[in-house]
Protein backbone atom coordinates (compact mmCIF):
# COMPACT_ATOMS: atom_id res chain seq x y z
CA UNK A 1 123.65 103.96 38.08
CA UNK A 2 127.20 104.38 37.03
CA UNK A 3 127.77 107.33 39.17
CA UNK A 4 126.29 105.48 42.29
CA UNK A 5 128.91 102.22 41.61
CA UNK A 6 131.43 104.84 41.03
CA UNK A 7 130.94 106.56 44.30
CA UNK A 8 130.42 103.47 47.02
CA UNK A 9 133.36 102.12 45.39
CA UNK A 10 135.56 105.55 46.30
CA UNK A 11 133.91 105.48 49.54
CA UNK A 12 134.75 101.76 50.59
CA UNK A 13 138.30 102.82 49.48
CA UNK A 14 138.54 105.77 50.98
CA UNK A 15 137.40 103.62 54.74
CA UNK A 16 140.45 101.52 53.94
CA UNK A 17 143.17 104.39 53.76
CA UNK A 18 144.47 107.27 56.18
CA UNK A 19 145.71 110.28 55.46
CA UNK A 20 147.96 112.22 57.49
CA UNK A 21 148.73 115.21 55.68
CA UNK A 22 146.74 118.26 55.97
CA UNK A 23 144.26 118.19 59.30
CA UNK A 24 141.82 120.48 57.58
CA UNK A 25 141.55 117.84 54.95
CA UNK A 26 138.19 115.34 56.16
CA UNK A 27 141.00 112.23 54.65
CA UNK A 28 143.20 113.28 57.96
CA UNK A 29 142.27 110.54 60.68
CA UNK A 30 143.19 111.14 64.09
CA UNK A 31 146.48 109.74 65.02
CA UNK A 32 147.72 107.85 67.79
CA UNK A 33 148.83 109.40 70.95
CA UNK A 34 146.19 112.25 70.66
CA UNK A 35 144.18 113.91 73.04
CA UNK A 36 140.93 115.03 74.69
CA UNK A 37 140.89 117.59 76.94
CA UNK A 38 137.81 118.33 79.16
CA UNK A 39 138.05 121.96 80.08
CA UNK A 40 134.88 121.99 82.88
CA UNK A 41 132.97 119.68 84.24
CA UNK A 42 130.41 117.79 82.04
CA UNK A 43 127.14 116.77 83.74
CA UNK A 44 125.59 113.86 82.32
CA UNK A 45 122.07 113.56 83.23
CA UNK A 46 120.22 110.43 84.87
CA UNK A 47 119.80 107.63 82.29
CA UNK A 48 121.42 108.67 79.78
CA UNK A 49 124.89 107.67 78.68
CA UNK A 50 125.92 110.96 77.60
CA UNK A 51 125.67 114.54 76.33
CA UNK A 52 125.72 115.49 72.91
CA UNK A 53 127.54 118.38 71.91
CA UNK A 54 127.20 120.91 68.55
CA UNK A 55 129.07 124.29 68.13
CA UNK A 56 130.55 124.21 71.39
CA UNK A 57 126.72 123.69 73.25
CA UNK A 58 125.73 121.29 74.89
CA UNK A 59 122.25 119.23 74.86
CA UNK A 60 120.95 116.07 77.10
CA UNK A 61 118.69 114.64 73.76
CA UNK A 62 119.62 114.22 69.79
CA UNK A 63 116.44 116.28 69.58
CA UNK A 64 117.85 119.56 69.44
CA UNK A 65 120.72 118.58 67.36
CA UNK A 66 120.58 119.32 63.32
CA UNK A 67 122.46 115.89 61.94
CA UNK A 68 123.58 117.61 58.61
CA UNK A 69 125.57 119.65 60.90
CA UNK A 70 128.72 117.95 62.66
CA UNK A 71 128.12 117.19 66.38
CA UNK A 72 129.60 114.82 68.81
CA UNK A 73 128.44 112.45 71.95
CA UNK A 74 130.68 112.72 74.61
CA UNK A 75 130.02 108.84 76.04
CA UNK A 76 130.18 107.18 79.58
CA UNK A 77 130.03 102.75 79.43
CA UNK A 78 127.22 102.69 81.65
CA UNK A 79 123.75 104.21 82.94
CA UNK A 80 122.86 105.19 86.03
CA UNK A 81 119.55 106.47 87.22
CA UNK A 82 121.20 109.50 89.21
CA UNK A 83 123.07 112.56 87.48
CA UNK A 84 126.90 112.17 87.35
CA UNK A 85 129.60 114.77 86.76
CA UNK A 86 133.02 113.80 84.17
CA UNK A 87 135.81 116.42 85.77
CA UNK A 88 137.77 118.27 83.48
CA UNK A 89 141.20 115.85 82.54
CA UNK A 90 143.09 115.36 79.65
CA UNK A 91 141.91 111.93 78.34
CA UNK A 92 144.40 108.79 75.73
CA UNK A 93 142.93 108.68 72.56
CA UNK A 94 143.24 105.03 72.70
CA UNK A 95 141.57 104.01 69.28
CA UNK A 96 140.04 105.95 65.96
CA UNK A 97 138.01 104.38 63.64
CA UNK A 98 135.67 105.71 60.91
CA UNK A 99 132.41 104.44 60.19
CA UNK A 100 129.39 105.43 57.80
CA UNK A 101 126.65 103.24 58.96
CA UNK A 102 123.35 101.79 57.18
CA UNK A 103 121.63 105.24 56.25
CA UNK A 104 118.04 105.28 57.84
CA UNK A 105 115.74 109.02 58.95
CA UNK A 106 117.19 111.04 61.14
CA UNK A 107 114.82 110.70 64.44
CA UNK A 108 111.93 112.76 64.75
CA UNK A 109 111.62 113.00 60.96
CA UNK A 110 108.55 110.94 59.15
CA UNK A 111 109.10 110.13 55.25
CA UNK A 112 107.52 108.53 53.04
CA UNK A 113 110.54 106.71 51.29
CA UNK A 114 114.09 106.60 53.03
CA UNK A 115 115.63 105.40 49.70
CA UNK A 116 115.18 106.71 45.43
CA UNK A 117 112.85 105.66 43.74
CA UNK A 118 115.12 104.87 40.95
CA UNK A 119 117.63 103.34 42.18
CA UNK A 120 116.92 102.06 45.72
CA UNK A 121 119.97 104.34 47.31
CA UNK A 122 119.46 105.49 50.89
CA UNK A 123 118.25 109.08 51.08
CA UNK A 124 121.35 110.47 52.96
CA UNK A 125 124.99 108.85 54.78
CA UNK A 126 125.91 109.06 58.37
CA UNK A 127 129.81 109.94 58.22
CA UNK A 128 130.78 108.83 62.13
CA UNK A 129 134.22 109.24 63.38
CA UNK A 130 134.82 107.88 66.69
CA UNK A 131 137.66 108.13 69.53
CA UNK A 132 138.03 105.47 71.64
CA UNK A 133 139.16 107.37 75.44
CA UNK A 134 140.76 106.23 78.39
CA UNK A 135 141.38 107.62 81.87
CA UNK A 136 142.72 105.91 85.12
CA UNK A 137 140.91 108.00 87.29
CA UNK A 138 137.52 107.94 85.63
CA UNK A 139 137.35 104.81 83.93
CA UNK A 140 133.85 105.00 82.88
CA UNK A 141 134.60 107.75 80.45
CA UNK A 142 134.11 105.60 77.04
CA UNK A 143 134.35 107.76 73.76
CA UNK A 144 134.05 110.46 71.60
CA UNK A 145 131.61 110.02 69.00
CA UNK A 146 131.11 112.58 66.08
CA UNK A 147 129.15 112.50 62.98
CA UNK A 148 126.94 114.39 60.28
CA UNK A 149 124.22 113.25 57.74
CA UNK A 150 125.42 113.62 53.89
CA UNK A 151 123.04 113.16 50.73
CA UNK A 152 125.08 110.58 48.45
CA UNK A 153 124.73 112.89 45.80
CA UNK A 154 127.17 115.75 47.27
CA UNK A 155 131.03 115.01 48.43
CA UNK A 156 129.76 112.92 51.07
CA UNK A 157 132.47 112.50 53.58
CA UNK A 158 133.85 112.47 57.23
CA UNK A 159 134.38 115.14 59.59
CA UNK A 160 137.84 117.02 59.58
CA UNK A 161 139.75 117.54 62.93
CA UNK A 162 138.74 121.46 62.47
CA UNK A 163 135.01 120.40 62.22
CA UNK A 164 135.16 118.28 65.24
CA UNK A 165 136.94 121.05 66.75
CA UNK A 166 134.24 123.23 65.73
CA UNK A 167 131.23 121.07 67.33
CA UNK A 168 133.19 120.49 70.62
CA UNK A 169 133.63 124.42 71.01
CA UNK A 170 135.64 125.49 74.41
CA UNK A 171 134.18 122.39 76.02
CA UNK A 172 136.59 119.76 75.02
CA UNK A 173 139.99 120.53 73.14
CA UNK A 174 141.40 117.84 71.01
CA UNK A 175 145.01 118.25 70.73
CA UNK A 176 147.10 115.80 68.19
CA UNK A 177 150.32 114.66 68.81
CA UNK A 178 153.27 117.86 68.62
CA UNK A 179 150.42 120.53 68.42
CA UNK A 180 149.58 120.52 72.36
């Protein structure tokens, strides 16, 4: 029980700093005055807000997508029942913020308990870093949202810039300000 106390007290710390020292590091957040580059165009299918994205491929559905493994959403603000097309630009990182919401079962998964039996934990952690974009010419281009599931028992954490990187493959380049 100690242990547990011991680490959702580092980790409601550790949402209250920033760290900008080593990028590798999952403490580094994003600065301000980054970047997100789309290299090609991005088609986003008919109702659906966007595409998710997971060692640089690309998928319409979570389905597809293994959640322990990092992977971003590439977002649009609204639906529309036809197919649209982002072009490649090089979006404002306008906002970053850091999240872990309420842990739950990843979709698609039936168990019989989400939480210990012992101690009531959840089962696993959603880590979600997300980057707030903005464009003047396609203003419905919302955010950047990238995550991975974490058991509470490991070094449960958020994504480092290289692991974003690394989900986001040759589609998108994130570029941080003086390494463009």
């Amino acid at each position: 029980m100690r242990a547990l106390v011991l680490v959702g007290l580092t980790l409601l710390l550790s949402a209250c700093q920033t760290f900008q020292g080593n990028q590798a590091s999952p403490y580094f957040v994003v600065p301000k005055g980054s970047t997100l580059t789309l290299n090609r165009d991005l088609s986003i299918p008919p109702d659906r807000p966007g595409v998710y994205l997971q060692l640089g491929k690309q998928s319409d559905t979570l389905g597809p997508i293994n959640q322990y493994t990092p992977y971003c959403r590439f977002e649009l603000r609204s639906l529309s029942d036809t197919p649209r097309t982002v072009r490649p630009e090089k979006f404002m990182i306008t906002r970053v913020h850091q999240e872990t919401p309420l842990a739950g079962v990843p979709s698609g998964f039936r168990l019989a308990r989400v939480s210990s039996e012992a101690t009531g934990e959840p089962a696993y952690y959603i880590f979600a870093t997300l980057l707030d974009l903005h464009s003047d010419t396609q203003p419905d281009v919302y955010r950047l949202d990238c995550r991975h599931y974490q058991y509470p028992f490991v070094t449960a954490r958020h994504l480092s810039v290289d692991e974003i990187r690394q989900a986001l493959g040759d589609t998108l380049t994130l570029s941080l300000p003086g390494n463009r």
